[in-house]
N, C-alpha and C. Protein backbone atom coordinates (compact mmCIF):
# COMPACT_ATOMS: atom_id res chain seq x y z
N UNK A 1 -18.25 25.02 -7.94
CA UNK A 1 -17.80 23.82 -8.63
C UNK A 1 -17.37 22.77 -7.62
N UNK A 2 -17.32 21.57 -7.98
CA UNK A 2 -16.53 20.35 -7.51
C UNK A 2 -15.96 19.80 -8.15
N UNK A 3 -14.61 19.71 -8.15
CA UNK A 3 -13.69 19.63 -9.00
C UNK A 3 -12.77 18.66 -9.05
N UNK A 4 -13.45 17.82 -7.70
CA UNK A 4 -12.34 16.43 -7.27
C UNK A 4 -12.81 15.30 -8.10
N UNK A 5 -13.74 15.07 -8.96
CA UNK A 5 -13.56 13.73 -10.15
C UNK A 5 -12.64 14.19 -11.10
N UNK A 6 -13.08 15.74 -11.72
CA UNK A 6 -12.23 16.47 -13.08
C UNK A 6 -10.96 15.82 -12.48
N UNK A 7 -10.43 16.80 -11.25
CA UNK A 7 -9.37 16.67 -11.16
C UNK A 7 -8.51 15.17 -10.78
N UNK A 8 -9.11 14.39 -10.43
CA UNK A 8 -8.70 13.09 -10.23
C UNK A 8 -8.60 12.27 -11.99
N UNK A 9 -9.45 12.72 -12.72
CA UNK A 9 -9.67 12.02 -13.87
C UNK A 9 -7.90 12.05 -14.40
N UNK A 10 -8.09 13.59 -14.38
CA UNK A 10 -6.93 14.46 -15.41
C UNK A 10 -5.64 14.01 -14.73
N UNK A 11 -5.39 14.33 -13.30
CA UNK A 11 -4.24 13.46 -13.15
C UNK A 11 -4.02 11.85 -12.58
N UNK A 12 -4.79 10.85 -12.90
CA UNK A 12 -4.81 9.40 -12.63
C UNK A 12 -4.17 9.22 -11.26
N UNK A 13 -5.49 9.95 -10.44
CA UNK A 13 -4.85 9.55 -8.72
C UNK A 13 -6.02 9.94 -7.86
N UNK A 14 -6.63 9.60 -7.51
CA UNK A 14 -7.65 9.62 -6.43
C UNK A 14 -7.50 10.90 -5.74
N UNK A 15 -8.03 12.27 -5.99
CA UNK A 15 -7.92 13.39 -4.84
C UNK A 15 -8.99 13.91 -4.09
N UNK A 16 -8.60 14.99 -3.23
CA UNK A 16 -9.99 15.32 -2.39
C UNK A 16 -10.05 17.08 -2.83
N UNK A 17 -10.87 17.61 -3.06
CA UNK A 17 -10.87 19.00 -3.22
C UNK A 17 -11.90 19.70 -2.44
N UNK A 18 -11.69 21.06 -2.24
CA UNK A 18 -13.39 21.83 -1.76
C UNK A 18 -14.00 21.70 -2.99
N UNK A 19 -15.83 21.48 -1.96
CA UNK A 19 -17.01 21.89 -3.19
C UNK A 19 -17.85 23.01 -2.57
N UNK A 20 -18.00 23.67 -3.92
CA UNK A 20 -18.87 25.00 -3.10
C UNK A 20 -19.56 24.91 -4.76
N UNK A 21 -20.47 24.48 -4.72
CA UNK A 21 -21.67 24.24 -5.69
C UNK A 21 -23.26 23.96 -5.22
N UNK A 22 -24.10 25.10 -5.87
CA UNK A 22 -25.71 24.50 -5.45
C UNK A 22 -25.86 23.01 -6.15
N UNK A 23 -25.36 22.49 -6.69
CA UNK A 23 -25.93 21.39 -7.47
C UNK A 23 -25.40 19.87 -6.27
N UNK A 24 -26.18 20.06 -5.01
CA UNK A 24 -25.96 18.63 -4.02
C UNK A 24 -25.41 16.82 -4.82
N UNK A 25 -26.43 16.81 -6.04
CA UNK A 25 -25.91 15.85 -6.51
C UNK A 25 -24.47 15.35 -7.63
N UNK A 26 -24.31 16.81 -7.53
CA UNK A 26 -22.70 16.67 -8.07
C UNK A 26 -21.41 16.75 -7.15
N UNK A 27 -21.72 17.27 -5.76
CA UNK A 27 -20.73 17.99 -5.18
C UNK A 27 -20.25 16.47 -4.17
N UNK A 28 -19.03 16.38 -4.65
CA UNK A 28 -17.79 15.17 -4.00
C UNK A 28 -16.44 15.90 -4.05
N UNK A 29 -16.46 15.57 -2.55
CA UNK A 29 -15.25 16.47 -2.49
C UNK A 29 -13.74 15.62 -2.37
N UNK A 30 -14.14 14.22 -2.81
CA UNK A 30 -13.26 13.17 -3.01
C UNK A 30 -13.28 12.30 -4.19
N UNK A 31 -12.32 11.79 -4.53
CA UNK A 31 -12.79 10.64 -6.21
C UNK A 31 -12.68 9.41 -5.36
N UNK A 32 -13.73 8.43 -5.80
CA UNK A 32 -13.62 7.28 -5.29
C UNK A 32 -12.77 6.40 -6.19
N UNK A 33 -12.49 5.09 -6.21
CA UNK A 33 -11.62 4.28 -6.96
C UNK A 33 -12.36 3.41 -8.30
N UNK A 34 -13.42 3.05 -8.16
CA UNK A 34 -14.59 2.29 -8.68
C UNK A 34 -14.31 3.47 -9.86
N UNK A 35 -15.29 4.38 -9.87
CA UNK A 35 -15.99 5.44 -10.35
C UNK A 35 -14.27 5.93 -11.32
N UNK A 36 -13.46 5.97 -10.78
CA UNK A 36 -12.45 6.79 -10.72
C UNK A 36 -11.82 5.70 -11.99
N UNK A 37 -11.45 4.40 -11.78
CA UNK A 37 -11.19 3.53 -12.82
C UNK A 37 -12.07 3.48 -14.39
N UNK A 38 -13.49 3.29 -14.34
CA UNK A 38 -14.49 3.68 -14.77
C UNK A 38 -13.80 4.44 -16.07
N UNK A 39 -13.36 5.80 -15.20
CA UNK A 39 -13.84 7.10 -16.33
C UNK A 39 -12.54 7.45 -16.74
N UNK A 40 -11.15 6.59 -16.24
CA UNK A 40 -9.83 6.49 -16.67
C UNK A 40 -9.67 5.70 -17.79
N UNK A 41 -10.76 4.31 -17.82
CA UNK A 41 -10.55 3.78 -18.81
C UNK A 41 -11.77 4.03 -20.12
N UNK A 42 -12.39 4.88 -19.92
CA UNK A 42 -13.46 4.86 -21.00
C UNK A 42 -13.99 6.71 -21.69
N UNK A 43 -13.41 7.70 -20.30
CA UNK A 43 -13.45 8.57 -20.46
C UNK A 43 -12.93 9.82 -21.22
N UNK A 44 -13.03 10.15 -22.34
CA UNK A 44 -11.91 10.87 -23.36
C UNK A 44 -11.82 12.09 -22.70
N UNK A 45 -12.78 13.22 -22.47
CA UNK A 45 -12.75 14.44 -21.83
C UNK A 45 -13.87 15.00 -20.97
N UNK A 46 -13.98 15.44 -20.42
CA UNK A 46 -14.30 16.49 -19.17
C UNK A 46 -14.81 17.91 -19.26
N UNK A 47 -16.27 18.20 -19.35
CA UNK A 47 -16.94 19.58 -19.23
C UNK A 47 -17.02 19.76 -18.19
N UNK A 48 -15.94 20.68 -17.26
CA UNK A 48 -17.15 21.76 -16.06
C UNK A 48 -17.89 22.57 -16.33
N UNK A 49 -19.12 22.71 -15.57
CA UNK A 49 -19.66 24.02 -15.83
C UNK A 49 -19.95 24.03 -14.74
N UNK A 50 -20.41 25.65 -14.67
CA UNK A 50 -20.15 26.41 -13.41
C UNK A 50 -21.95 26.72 -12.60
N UNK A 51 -22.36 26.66 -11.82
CA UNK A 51 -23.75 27.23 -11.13
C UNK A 51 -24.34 28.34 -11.80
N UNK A 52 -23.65 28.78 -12.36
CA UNK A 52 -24.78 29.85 -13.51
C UNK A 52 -24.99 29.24 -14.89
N UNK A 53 -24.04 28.10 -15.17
CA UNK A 53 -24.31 27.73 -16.45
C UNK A 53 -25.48 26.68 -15.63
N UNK A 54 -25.59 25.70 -15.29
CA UNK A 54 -26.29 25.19 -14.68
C UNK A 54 -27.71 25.60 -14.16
N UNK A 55 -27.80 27.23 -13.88
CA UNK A 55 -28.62 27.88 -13.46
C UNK A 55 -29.23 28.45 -15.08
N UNK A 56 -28.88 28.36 -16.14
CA UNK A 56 -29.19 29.23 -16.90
C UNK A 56 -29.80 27.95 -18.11
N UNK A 57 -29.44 26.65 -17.76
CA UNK A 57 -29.47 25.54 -18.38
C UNK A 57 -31.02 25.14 -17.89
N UNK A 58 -31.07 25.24 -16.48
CA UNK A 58 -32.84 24.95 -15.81
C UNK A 58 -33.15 25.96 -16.46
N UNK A 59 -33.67 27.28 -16.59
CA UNK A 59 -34.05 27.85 -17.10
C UNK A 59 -34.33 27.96 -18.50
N UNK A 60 -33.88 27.42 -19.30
CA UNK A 60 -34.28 26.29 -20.38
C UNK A 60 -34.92 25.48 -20.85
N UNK A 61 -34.52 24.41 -20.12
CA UNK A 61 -35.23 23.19 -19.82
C UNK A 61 -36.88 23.48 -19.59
N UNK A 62 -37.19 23.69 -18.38
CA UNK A 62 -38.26 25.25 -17.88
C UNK A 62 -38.99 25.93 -19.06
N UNK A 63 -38.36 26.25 -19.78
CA UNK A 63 -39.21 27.20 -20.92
C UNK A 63 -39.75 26.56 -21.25
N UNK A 64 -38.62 25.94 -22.48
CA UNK A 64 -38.56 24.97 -23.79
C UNK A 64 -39.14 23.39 -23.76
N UNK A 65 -38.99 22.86 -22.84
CA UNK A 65 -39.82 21.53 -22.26
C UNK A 65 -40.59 21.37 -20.61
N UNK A 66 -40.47 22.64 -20.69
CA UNK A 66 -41.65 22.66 -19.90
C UNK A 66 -41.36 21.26 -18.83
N UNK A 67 -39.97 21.67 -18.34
CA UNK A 67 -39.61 20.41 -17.28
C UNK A 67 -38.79 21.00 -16.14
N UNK A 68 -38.50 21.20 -14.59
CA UNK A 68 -38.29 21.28 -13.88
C UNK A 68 -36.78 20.47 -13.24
N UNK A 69 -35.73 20.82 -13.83
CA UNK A 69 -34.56 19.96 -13.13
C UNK A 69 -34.06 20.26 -12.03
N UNK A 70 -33.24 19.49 -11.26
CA UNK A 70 -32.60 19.84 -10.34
C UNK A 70 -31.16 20.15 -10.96
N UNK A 71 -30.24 20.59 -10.16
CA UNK A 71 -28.90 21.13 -10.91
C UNK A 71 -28.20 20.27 -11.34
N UNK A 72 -28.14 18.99 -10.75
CA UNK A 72 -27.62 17.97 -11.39
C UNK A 72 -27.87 17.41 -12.71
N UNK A 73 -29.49 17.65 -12.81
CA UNK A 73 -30.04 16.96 -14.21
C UNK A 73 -29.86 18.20 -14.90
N UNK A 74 -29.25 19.25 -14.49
CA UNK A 74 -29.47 20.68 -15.76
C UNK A 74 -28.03 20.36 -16.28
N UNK A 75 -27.02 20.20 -15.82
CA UNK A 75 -25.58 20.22 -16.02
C UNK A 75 -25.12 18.99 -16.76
N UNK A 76 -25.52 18.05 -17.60
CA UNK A 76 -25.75 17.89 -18.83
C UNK A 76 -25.96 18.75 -20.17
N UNK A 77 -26.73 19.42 -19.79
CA UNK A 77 -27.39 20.75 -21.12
C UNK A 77 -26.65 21.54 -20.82
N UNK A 78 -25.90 22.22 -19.87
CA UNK A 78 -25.78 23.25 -19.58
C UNK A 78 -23.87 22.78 -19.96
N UNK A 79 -23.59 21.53 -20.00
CA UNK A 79 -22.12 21.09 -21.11
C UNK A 79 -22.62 21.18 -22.46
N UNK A 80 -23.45 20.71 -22.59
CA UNK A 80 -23.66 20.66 -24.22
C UNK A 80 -23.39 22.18 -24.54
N UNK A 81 -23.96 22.52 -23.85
CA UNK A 81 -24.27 24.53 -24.53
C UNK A 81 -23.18 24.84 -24.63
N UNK A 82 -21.89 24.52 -23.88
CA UNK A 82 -20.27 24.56 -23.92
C UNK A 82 -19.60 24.17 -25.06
N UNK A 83 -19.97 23.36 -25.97
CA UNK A 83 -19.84 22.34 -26.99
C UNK A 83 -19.88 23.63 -28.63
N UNK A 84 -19.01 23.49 -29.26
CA UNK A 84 -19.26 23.89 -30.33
C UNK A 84 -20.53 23.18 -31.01
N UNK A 85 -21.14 24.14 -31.41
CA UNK A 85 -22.32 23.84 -32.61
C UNK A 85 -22.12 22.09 -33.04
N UNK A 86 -21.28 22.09 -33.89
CA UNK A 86 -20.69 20.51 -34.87
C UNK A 86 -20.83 19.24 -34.08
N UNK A 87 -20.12 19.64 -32.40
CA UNK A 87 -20.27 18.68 -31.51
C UNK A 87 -21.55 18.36 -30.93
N UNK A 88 -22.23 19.60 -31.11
CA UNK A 88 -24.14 19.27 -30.34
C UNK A 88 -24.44 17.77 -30.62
């Protein structure tokens, strides 16, 4: 995971955390201020998911549409799948 936007979101302060995630286009191991304002003022809540959900989300994608993501574009689907049914 990379956990320094979550965690910057949740407590309204710019932090730096470790990332140890295959997914390159998610992994910041700092919140910037831009980005960070952004999702303070518009953002209600926050899915992590983890490199196997992510991993299990391409594999999906892959079957079912017959499309090829990288981990970044899987970890979208791979929140939804987190999501109660009602919320899909």
């Amino acid at each position: 995971m990379a956990p320094a936007a979550y965690k910057s979101w949740r407590q309204r302060a710019l932090l730096a955390d470790t990332t140890a995630t295959f997914a390159e286009g998610l992994a910041t191991r700092s919140a910037f201020a831009l980005p960070q304002q952004i999702l303070w003022e518009l953002l209600d809540d926050f899915v992590l998911v983890s490199d196997a959900e992510m991993r299990a989300a391409i594999v999906l994608l892959l079957q079912t549409a017959k499309t090829l993501a990288e981990p970044a574009g899987a970890a979208p689907l791979a929140a939804a799948l987190k999501l109660p049914p009602a919320m899909r």
